[in-house]
C-alpha atoms as a PDB file:
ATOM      1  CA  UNK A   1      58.821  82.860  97.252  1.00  0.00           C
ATOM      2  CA  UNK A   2      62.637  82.423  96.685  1.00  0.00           C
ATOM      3  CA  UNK A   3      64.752  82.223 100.058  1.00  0.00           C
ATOM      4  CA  UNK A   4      67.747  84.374  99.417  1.00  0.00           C
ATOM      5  CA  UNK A   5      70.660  84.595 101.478  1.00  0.00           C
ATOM      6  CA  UNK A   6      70.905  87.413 104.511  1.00  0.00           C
ATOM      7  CA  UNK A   7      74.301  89.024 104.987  1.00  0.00           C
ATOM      8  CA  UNK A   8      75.270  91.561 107.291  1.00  0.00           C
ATOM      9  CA  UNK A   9      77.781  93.938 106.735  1.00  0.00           C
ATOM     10  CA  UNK A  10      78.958  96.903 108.716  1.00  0.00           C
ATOM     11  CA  UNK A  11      80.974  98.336 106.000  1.00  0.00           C
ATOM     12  CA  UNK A  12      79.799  97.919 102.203  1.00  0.00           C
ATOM     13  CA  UNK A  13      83.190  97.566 101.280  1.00  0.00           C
ATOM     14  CA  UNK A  14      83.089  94.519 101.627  1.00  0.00           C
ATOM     15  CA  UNK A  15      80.581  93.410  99.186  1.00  0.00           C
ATOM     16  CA  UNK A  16      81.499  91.192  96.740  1.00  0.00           C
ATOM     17  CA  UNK A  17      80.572  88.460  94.278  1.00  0.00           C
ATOM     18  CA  UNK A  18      79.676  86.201  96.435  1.00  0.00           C
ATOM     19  CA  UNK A  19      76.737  88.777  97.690  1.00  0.00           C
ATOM     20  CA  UNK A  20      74.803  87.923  93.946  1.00  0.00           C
ATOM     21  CA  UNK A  21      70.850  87.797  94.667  1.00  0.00           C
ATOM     22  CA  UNK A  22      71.465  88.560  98.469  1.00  0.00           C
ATOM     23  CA  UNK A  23      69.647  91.011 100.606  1.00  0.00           C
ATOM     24  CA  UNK A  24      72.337  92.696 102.389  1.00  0.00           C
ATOM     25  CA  UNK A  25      71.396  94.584 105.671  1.00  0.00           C
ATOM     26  CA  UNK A  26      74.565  96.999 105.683  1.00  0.00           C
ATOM     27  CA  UNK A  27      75.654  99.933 108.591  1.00  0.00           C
ATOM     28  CA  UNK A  28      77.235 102.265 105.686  1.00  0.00           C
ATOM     29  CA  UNK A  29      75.708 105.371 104.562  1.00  0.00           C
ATOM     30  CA  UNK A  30      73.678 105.506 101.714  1.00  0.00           C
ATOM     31  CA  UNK A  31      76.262 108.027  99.692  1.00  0.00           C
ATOM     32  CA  UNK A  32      77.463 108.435  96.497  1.00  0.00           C
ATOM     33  CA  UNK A  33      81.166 106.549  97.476  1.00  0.00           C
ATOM     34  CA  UNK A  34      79.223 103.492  99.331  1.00  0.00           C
ATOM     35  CA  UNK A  35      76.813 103.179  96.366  1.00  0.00           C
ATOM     36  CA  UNK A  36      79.693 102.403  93.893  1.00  0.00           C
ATOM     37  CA  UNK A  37      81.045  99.257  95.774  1.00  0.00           C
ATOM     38  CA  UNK A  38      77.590  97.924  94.740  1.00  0.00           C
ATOM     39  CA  UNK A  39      76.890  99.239  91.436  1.00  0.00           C
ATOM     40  CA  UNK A  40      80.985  98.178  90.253  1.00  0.00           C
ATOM     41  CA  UNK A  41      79.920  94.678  91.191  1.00  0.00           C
ATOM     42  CA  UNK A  42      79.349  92.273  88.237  1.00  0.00           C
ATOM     43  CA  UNK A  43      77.161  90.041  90.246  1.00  0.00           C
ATOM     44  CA  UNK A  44      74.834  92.142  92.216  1.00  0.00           C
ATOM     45  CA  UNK A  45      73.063  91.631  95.563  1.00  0.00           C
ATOM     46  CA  UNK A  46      69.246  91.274  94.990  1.00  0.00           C
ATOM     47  CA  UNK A  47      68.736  94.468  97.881  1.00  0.00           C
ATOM     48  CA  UNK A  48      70.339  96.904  99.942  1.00  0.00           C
ATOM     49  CA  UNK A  49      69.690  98.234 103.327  1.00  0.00           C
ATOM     50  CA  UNK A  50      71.886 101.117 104.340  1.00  0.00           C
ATOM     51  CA  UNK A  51      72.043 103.764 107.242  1.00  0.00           C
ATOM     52  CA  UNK A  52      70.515 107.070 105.549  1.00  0.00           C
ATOM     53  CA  UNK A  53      73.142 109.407 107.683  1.00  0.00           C
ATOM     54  CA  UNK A  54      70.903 111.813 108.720  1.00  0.00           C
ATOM     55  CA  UNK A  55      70.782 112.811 104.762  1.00  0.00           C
ATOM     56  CA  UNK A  56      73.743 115.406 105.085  1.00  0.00           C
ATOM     57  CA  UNK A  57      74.025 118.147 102.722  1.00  0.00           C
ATOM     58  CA  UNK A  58      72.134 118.015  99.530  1.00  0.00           C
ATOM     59  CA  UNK A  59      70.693 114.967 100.798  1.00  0.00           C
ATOM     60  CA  UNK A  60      74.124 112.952 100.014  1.00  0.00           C
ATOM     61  CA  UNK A  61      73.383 110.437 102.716  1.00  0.00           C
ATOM     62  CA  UNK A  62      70.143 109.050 100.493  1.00  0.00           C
ATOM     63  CA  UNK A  63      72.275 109.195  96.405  1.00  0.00           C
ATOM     64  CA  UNK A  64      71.607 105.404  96.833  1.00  0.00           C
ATOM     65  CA  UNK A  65      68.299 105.334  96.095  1.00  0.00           C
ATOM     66  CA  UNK A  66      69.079 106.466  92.318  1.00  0.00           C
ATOM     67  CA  UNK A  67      72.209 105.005  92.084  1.00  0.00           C
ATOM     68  CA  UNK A  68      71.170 101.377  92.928  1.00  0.00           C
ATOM     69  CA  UNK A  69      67.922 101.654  90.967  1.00  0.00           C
ATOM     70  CA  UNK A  70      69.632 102.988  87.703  1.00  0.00           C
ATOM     71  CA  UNK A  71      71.476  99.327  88.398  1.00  0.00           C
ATOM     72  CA  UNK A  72      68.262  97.107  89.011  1.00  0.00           C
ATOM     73  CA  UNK A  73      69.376  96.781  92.678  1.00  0.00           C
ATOM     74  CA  UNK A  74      66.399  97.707  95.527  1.00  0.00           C
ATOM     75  CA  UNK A  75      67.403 100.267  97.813  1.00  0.00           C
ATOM     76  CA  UNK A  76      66.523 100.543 101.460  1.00  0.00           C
ATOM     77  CA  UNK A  77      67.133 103.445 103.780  1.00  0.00           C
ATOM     78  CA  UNK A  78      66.879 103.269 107.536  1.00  0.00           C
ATOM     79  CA  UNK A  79      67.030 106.264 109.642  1.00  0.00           C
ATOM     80  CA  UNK A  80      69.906 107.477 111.697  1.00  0.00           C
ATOM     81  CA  UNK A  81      67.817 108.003 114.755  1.00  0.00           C
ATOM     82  CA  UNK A  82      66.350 104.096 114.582  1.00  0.00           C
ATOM     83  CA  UNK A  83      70.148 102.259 114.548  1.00  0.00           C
ATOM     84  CA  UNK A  84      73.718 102.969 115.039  1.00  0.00           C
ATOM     85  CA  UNK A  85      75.843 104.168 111.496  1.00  0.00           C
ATOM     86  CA  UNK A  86      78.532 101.386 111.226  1.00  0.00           C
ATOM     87  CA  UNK A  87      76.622  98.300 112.747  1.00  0.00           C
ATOM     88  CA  UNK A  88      74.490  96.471 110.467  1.00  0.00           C
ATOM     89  CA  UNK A  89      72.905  94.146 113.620  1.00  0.00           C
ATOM     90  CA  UNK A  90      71.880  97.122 115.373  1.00  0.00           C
ATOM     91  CA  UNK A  91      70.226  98.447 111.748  1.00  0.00           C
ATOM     92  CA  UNK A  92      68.365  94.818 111.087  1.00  0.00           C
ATOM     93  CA  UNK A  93      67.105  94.538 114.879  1.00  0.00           C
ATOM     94  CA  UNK A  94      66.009  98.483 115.218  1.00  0.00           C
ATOM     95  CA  UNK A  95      66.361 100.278 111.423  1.00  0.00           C
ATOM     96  CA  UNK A  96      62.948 101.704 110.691  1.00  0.00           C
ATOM     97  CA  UNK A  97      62.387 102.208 106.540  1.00  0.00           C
ATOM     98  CA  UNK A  98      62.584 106.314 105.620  1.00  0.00           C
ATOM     99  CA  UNK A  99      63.399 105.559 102.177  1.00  0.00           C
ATOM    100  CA  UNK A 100      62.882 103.683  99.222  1.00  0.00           C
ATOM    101  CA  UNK A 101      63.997 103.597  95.260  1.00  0.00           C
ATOM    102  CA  UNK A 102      60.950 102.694  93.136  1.00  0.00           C
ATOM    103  CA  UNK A 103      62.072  98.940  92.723  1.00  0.00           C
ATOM    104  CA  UNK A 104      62.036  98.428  96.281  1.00  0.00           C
ATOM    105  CA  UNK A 105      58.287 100.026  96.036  1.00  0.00           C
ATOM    106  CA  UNK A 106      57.464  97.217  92.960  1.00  0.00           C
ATOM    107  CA  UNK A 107      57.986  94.932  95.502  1.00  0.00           C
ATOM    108  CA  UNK A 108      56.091  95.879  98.032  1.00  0.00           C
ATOM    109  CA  UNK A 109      57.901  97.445 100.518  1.00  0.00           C
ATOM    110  CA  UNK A 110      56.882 100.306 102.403  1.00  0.00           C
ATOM    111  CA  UNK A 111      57.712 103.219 104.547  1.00  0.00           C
ATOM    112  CA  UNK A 112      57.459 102.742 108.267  1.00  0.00           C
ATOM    113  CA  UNK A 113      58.358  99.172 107.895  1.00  0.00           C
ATOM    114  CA  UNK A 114      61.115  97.775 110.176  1.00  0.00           C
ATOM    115  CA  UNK A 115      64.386  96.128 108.404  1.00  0.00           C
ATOM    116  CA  UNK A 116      63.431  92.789 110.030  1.00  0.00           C
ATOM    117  CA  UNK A 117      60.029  92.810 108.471  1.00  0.00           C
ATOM    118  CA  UNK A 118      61.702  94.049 104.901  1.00  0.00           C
ATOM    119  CA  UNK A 119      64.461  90.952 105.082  1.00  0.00           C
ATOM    120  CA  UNK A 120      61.014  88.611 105.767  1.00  0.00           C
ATOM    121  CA  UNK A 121      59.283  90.423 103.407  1.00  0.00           C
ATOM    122  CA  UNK A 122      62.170  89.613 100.680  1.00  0.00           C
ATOM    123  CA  UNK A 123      61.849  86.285 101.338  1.00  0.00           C
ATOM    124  CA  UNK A 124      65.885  86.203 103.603  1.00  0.00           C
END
């Protein structure tokens, strides 16, 4: 399996470029406005792990799911009640998996799982 790079971020505002192919473990919600600083990247990161919010009204806290997989980009959600909203660390040492686009389900990955066995799992 490939090794791609891990990167934490507790804000995905500051993805960038430099993120291409990476499996990013980030403490951001999983809404519409933290979506787009993936999807406006030209070079995108292989996954993304974010904080599902508690899913807030209409469910705004899980619009990365589609949004990422409409990009080619698999989508991770971790509840609010497993890690702390703004600390990616706290969401790859305790995040449990409550969501998943179907890209992130082509590759195997599976409700239940913790984010440390997802980032193994993707080969980080």
């Amino acid at each position: 399996m490939k090794q791609r790079a891990l990167v934490l971020l507790d804000s995905i505002a500051l993805v960038n470029a430099g993120h291409a192919g990476a499996v990013i473990v980030s403490g951001s919600h999983g809404g519409l406005s933290a979506s787009h600083f993936v999807t406006a990247q030209s070079h995108k990161p292989f996954a993304v792990a974010f904080n599902d919010a508690g899913g807030g009204k209409d469910d705004a806290g899980r619009v990365a799911l589609r949004e990422l997989q409409a990009v080619g980009v698999l989508a991770i959600l971790y509840a609010h009640t497993s890690a702390r909203i703004g600390e990616a660390q706290d969401g790859l040492d305790n995040g449990v998996v409550n969501g998943l686009n179907a890209l992130a389900l082509t590759h195997g990955l599976q409700l239940g799982w913790r984010i440390t066995d997802v980032v193994q799992h993707l080969g980080a």
